[in-house]
C-alpha atoms as a PDB file:
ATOM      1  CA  UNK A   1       7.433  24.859  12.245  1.00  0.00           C
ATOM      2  CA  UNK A   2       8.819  26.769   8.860  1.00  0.00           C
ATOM      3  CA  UNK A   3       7.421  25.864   5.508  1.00  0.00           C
ATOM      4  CA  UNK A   4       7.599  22.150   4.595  1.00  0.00           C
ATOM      5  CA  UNK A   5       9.029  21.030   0.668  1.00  0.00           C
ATOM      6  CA  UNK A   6       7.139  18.832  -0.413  1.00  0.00           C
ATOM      7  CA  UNK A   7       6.651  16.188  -3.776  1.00  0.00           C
ATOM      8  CA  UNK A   8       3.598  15.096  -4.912  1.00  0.00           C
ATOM      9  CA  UNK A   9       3.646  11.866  -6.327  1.00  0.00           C
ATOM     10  CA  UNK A  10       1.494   8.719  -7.263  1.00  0.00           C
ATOM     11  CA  UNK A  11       1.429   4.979  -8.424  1.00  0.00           C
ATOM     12  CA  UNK A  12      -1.415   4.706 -11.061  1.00  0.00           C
ATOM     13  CA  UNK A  13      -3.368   7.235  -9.246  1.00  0.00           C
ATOM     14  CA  UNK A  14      -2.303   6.188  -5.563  1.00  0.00           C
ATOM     15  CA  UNK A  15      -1.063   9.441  -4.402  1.00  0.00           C
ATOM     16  CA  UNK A  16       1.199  10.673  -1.853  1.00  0.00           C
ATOM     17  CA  UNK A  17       2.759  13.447  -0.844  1.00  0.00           C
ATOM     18  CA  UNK A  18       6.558  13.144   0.090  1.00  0.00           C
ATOM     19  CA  UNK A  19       8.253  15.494   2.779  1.00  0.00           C
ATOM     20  CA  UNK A  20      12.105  14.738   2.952  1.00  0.00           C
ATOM     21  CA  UNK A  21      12.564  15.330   7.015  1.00  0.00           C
ATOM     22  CA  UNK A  22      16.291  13.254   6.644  1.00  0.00           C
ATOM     23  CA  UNK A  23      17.529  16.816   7.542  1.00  0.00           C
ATOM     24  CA  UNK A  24      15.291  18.511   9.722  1.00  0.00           C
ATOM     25  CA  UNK A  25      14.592  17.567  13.528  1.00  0.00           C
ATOM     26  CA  UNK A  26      10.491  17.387  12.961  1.00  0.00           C
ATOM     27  CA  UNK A  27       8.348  14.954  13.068  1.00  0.00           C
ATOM     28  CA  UNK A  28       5.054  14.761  11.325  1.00  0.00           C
ATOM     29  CA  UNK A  29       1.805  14.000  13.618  1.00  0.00           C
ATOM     30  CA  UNK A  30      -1.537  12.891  12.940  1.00  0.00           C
ATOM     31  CA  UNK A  31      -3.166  16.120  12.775  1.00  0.00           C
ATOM     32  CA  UNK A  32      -0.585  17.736  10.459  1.00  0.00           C
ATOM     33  CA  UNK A  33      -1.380  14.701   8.227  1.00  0.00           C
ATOM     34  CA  UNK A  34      -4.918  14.873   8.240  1.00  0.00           C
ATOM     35  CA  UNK A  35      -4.289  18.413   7.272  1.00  0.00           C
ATOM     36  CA  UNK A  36      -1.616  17.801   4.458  1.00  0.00           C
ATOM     37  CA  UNK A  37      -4.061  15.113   3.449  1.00  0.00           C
ATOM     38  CA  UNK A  38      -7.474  17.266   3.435  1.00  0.00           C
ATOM     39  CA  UNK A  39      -8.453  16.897  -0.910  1.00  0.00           C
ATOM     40  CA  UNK A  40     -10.378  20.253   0.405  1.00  0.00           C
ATOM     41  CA  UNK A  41      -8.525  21.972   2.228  1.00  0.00           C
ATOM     42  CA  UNK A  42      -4.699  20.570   2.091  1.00  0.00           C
ATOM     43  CA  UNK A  43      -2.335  19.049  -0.367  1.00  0.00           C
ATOM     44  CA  UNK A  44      -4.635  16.131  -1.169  1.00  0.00           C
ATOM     45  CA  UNK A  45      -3.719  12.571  -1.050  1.00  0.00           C
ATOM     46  CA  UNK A  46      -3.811   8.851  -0.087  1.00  0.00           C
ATOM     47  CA  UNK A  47      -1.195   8.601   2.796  1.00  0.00           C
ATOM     48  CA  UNK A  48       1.651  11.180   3.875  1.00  0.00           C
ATOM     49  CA  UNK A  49       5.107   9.853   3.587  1.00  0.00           C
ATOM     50  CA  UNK A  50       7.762  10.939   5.948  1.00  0.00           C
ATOM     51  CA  UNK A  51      11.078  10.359   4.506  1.00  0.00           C
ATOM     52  CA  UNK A  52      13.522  10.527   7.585  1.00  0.00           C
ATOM     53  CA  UNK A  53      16.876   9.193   8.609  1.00  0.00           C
ATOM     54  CA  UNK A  54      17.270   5.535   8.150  1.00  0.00           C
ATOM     55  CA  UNK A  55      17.577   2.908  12.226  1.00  0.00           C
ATOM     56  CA  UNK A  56      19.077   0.529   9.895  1.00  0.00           C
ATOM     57  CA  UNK A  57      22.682   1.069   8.208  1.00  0.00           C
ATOM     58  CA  UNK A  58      21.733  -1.020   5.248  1.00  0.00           C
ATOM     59  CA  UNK A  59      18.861   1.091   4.591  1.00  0.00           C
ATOM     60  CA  UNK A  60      18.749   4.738   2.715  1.00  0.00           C
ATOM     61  CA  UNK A  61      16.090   6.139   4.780  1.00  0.00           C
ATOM     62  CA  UNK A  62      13.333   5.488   7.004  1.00  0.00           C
ATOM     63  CA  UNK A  63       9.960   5.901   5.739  1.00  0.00           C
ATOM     64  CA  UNK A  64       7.077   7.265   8.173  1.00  0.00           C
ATOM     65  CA  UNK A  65       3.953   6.225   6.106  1.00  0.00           C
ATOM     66  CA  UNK A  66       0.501   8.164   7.752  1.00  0.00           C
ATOM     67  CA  UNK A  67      -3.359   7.500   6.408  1.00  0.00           C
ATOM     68  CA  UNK A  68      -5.465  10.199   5.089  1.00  0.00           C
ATOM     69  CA  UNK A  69      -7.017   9.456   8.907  1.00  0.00           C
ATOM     70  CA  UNK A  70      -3.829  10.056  10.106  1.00  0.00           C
ATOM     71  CA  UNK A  71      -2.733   6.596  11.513  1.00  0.00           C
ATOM     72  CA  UNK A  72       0.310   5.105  10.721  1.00  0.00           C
ATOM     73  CA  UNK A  73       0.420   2.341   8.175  1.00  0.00           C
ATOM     74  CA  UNK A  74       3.549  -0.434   8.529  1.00  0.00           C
ATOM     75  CA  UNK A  75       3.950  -0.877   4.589  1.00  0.00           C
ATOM     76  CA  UNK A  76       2.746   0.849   1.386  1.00  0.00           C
ATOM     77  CA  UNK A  77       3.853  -0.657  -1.870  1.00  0.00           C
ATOM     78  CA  UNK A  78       3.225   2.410  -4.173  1.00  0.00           C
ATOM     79  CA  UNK A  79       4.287   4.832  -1.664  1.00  0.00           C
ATOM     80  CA  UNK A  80       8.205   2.809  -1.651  1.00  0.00           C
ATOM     81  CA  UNK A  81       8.208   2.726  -5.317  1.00  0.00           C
ATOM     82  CA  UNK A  82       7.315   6.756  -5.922  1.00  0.00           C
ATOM     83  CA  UNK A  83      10.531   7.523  -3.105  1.00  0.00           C
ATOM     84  CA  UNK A  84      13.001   4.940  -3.467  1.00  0.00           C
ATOM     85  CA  UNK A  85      12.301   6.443  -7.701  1.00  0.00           C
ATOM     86  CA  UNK A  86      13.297   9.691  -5.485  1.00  0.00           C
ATOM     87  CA  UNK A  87      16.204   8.326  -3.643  1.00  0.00           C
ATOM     88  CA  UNK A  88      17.685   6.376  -7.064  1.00  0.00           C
ATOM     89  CA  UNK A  89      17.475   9.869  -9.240  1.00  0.00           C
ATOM     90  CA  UNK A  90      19.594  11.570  -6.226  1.00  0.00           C
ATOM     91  CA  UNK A  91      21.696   8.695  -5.536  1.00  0.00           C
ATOM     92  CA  UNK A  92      22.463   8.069  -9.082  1.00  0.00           C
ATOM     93  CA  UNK A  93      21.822   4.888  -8.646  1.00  0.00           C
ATOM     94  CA  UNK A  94      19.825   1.467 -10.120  1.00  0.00           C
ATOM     95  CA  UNK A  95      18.622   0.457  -6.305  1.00  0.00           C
ATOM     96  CA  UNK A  96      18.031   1.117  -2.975  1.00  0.00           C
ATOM     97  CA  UNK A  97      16.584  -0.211   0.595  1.00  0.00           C
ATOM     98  CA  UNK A  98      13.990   1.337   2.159  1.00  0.00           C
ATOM     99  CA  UNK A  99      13.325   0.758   5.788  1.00  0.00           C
ATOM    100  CA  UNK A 100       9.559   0.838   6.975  1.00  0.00           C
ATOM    101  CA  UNK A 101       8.113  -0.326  10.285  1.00  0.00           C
ATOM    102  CA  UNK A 102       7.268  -3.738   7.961  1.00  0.00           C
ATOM    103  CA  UNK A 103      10.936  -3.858   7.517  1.00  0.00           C
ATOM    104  CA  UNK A 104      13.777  -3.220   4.534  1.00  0.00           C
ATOM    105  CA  UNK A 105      12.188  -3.263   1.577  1.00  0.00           C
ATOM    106  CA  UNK A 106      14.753  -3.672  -1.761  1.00  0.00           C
ATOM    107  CA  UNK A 107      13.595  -1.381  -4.952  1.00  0.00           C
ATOM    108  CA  UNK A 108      15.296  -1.397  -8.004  1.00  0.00           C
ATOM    109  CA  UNK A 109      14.866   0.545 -11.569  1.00  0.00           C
ATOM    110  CA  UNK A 110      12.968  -1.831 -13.927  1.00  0.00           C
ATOM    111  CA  UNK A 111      11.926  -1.387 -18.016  1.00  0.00           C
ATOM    112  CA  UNK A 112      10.761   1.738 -19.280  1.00  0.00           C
ATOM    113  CA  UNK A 113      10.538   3.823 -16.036  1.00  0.00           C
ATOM    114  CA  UNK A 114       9.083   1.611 -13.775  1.00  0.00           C
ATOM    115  CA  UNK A 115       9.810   0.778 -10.302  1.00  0.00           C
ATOM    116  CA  UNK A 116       9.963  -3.074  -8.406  1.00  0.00           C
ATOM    117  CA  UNK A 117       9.750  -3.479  -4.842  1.00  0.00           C
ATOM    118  CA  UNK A 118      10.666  -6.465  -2.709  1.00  0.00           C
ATOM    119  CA  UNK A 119       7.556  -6.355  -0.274  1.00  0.00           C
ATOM    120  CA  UNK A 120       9.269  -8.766   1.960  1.00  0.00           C
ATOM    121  CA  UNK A 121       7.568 -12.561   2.557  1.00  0.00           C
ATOM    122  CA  UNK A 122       3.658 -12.913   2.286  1.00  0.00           C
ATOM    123  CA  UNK A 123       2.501 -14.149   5.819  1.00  0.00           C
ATOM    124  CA  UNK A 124       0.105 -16.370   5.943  1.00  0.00           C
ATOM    125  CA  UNK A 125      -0.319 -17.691   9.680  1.00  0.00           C
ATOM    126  CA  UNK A 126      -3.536 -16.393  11.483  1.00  0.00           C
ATOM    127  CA  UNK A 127      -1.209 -15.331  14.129  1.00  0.00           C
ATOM    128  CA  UNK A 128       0.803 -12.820  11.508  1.00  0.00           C
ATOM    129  CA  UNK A 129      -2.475 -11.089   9.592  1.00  0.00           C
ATOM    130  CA  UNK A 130      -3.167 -10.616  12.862  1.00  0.00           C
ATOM    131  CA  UNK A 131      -6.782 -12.143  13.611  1.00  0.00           C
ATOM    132  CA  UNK A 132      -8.668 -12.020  16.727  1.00  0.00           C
ATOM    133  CA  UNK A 133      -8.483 -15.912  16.839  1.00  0.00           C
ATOM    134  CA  UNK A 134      -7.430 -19.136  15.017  1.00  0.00           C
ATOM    135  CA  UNK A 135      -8.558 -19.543  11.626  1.00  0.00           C
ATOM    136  CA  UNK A 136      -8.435 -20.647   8.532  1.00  0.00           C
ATOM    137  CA  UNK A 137      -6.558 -18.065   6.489  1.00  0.00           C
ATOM    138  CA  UNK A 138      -7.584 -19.197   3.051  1.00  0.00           C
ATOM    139  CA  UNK A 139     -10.880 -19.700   4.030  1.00  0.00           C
ATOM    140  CA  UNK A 140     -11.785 -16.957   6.413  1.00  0.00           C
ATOM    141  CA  UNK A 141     -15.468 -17.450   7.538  1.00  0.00           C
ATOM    142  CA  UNK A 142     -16.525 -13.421   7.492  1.00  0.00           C
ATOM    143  CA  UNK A 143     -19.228 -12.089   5.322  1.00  0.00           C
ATOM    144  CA  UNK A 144     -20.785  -8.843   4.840  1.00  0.00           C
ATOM    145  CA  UNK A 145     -23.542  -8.378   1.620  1.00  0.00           C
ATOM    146  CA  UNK A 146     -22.001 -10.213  -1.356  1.00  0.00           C
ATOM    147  CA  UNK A 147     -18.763 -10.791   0.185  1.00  0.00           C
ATOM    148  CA  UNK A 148     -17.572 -13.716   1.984  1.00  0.00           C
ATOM    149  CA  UNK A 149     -14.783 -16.851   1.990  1.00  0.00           C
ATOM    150  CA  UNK A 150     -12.235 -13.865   2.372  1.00  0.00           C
ATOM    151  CA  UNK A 151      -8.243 -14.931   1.875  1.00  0.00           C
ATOM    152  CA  UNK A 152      -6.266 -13.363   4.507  1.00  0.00           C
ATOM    153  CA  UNK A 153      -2.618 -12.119   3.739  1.00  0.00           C
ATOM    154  CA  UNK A 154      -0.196 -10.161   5.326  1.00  0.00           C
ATOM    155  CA  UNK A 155       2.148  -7.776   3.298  1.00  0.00           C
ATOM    156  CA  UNK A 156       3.462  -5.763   5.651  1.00  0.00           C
ATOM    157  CA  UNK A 157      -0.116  -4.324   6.399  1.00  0.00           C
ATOM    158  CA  UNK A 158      -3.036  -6.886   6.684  1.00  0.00           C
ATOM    159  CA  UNK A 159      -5.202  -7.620   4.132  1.00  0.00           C
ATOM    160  CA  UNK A 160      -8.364  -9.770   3.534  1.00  0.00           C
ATOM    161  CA  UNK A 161      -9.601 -10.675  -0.278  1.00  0.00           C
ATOM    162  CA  UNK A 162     -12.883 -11.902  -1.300  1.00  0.00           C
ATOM    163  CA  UNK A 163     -12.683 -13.446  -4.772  1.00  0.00           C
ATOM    164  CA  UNK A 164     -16.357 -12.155  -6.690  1.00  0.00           C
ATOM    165  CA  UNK A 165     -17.753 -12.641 -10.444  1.00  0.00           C
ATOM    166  CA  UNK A 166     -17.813  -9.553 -10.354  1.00  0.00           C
ATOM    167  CA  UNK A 167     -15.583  -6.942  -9.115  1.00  0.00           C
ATOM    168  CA  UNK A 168     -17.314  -3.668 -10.553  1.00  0.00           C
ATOM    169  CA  UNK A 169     -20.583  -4.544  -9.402  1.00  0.00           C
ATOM    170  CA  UNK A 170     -19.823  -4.510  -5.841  1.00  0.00           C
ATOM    171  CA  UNK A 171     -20.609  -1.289  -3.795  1.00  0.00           C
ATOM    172  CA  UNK A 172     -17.191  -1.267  -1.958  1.00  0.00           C
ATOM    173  CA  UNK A 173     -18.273   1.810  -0.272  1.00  0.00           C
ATOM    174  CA  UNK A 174     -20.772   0.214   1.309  1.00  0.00           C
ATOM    175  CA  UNK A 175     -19.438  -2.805   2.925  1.00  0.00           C
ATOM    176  CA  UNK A 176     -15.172  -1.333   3.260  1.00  0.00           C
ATOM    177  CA  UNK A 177     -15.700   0.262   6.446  1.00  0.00           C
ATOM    178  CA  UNK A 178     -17.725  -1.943   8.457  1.00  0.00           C
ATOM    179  CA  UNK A 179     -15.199  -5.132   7.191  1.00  0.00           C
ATOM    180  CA  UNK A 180     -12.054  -2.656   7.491  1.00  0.00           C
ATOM    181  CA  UNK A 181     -13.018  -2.799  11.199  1.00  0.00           C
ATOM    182  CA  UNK A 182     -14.386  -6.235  11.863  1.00  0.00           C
ATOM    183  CA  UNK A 183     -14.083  -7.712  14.727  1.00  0.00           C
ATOM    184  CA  UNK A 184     -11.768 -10.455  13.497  1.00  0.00           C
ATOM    185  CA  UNK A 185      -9.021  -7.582  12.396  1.00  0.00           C
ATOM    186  CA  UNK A 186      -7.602  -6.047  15.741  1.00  0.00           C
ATOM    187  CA  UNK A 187      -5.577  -3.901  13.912  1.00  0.00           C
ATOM    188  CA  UNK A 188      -8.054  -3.626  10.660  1.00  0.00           C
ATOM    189  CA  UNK A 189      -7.525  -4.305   7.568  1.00  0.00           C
ATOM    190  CA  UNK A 190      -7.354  -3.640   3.564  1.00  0.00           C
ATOM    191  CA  UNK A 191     -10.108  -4.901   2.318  1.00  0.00           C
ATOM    192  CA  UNK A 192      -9.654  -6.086  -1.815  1.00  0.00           C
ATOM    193  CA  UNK A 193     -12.643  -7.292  -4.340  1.00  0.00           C
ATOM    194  CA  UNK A 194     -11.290  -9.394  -7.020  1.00  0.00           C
ATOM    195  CA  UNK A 195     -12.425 -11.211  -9.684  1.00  0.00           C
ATOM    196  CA  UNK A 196     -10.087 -13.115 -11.977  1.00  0.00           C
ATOM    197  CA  UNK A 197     -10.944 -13.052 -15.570  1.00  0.00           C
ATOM    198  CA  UNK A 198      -7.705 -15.457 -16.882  1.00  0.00           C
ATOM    199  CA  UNK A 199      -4.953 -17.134 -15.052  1.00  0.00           C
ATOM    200  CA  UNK A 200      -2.880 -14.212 -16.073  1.00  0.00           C
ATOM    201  CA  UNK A 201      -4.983 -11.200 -14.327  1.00  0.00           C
ATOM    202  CA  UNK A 202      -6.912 -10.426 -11.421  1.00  0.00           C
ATOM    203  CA  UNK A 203      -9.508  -7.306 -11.647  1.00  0.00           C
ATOM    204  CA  UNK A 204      -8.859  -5.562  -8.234  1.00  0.00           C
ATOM    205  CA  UNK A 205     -10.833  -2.947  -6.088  1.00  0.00           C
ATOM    206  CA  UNK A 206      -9.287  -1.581  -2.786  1.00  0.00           C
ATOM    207  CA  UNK A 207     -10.899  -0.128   0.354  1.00  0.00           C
ATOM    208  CA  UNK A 208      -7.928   0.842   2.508  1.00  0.00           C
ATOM    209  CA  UNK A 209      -7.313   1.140   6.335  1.00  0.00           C
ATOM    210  CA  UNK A 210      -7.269   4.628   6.823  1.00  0.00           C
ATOM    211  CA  UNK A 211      -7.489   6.064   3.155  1.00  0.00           C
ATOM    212  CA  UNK A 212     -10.999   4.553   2.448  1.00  0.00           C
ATOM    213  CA  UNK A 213     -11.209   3.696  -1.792  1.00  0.00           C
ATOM    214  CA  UNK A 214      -8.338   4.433  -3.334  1.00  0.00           C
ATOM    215  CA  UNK A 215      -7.239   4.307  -6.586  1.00  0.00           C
ATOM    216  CA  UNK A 216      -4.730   1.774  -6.237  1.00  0.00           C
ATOM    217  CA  UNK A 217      -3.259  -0.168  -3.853  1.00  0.00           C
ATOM    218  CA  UNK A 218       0.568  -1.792  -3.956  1.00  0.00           C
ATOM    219  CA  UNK A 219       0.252  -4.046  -0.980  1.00  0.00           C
ATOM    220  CA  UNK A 220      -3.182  -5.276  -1.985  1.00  0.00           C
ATOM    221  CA  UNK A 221      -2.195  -5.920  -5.732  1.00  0.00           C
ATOM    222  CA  UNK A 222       0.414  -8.476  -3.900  1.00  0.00           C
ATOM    223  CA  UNK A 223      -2.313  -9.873  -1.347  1.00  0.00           C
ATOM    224  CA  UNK A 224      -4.694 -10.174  -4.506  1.00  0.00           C
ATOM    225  CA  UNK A 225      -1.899 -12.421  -6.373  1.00  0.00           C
ATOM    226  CA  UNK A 226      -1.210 -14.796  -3.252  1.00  0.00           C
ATOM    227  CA  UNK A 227      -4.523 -15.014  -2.267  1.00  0.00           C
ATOM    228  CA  UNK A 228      -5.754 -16.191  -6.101  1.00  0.00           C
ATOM    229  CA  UNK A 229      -2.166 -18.109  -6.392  1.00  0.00           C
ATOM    230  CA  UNK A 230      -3.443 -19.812  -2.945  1.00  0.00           C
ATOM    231  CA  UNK A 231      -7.395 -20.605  -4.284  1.00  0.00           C
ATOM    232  CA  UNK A 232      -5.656 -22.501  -7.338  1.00  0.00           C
ATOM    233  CA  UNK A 233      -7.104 -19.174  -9.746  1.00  0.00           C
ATOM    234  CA  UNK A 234      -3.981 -18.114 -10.644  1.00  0.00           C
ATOM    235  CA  UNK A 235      -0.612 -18.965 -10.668  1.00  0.00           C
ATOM    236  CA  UNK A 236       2.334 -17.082  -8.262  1.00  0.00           C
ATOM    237  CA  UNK A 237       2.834 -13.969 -11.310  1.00  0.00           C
ATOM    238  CA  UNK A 238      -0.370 -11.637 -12.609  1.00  0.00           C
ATOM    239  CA  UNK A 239      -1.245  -8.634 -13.962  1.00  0.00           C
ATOM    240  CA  UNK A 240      -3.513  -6.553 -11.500  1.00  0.00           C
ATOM    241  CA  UNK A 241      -5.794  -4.402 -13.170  1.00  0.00           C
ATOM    242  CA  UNK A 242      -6.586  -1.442 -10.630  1.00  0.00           C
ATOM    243  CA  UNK A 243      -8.882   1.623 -10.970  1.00  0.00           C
ATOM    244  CA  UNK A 244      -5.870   3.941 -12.091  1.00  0.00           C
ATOM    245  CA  UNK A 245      -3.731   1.419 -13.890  1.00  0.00           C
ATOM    246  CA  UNK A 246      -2.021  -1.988 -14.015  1.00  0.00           C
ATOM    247  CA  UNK A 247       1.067  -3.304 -11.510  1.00  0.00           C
ATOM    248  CA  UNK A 248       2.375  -7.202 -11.995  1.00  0.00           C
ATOM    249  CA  UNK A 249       2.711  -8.937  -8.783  1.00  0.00           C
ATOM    250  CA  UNK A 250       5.046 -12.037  -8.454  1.00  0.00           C
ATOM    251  CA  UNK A 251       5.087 -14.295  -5.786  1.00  0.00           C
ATOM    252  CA  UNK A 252       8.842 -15.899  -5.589  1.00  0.00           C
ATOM    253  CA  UNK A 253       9.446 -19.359  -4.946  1.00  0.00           C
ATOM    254  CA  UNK A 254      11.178 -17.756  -1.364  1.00  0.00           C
ATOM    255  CA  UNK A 255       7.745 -16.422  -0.294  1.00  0.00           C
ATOM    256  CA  UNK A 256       8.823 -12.971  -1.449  1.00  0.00           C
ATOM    257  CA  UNK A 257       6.271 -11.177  -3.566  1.00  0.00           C
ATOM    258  CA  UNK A 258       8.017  -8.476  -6.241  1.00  0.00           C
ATOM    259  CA  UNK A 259       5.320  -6.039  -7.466  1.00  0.00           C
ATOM    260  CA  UNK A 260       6.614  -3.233 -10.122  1.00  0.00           C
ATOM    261  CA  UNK A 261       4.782  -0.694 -11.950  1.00  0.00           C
ATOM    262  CA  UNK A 262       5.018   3.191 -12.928  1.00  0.00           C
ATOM    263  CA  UNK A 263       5.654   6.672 -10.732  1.00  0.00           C
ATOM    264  CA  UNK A 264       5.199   9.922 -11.480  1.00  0.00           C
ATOM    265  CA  UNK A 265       5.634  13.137  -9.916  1.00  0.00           C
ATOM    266  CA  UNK A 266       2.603  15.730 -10.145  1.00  0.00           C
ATOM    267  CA  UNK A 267       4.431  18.505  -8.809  1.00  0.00           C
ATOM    268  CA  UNK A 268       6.216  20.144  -6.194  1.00  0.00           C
ATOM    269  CA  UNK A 269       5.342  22.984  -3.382  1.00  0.00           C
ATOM    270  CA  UNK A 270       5.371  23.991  -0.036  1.00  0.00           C
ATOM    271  CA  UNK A 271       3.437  23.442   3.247  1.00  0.00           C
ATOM    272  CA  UNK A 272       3.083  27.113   4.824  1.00  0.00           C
ATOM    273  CA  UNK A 273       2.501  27.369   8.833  1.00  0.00           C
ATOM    274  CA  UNK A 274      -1.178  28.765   8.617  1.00  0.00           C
ATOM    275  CA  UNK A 275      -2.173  25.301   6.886  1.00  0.00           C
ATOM    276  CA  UNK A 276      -0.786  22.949   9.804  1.00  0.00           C
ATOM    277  CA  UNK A 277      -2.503  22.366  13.114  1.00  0.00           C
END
């Protein structure tokens, strides 16, 4: 393998780095992203995003999203914003699709810099988080410590919120891991704190599958929004107020949930050979 160009980028502090492999007949596994993902050791970030050629003619390219762990994640919210904001500046253009393994996702350029996704339809059936068996999905009867009475949403990835007084005061840490892999999640999960201090925001916290705490987290800002829209806390548009920043989440009257905030690029480098497995 030659040395690999890569962007560093991140939503609100949700940070990614971005190799372009439309061109190059590689493909990324999940030791070389543990590597490229190694804070000590590697480039340092949240999930690795592979940005290869597109299965679907509508779409611009196919995006290979891989944890910090190095699984592979089916949807990331900021990660689609910070390269279809790639894909626009070389394109030239006001939008793109994005295909994922969670399917096309629709970005467009919005006020003052920002990008808004299209995350597709929240699912809601017990069948689509998935769970392990039939439940309520708006009531789901796990509890760890403080947490418990999680909402379960689908965005692509699964998610489970549990709605707290609260949301500093809970030692995510210590409960993220053990929920992340409860029995009820076969494939895991997100796992969001919220507390809701209006009708207009939600205070949000994310442990994420793979990634552990993170900064921010696209797809849970729009699990946070249905899930409060769902309780009766909020209604279907909020601001979500996340360790590194703010997005707004919106879920349409189709089932579609819009969520848009900022991107920036940190900078730019290379991957030599000697830092890959």
């Amino acid at each position: 393998m030659s040395a690999l160009a890569f962007t560093k980028m991140h939503g609100i502090g949700n940070d990614f780095v971005v190799i372009d492999l439309r061109d190059a007949s590689l493909a990324l596994g999940e030791a070389q992203a543990r590597a490229i993902a190694d804070r000590r050791t590697g480039v340092g970030c949240d999930q690795v995003i592979a940005v290869e050629p597109p299965r679907n003619a509508r779409a611009e390219a196919y995006l290979r999203i891989l944890n910090a762990d190095g699984s592979e994640a089916e949807a990331c919210g900021n990660g689609t914003r910070c390269v279809a904001a790639l894909l626009m500046a070389e394109k030239g253009a006001d939008h793109v699709t994005i295909e994922t393994a969670a399917g096309l996702l629709d970005a467009a350029r919005a006020a003052d810099g920002e990008v808004a996704v299209d995350m597709g339809a929240a699912r809601l059936d017990w069948r689509d988080i998935p769970l392990a068996e039939p439940a309520d999905t708006a009531h789901l009867d796990i509890s760890l410590g403080p947490l418990s009475d999680a909402v379960a949403v689908n965005m692509g990835n699964p998610h489970a919120v549990f709605f707290v007084d609260d949301a500093e005061a809970v030692a995510l840490a210590d409960y993220g891991p053990a929920l992340e892999r409860h029995e009820m999640f076969p494939e895991g999960a997100n796992i969001g704190v919220a507390s809701v201090p209006s009708r207009e925001k939600i205070r949000l916290r994310v442990w994420e599958r793979g990634a552990g705490l993170t900064q921010a987290c696209g797809s849970g800002a729009c699990a946070a929004v249905v899930a409060a829209s769902r309780r009766g806390l909020t209604g279907r548009k909020a601001e979500v107020a996340l360790d590194g920043g703010v997005l707004r989440a919106e879920w349409l009257e189709n089932g579609h949930v819009v969520m848009t905030g900022p991107v920036a690029v940190s900078f730019t480098g290379q991957i030599e050979d000697s830092m890959l497995p």
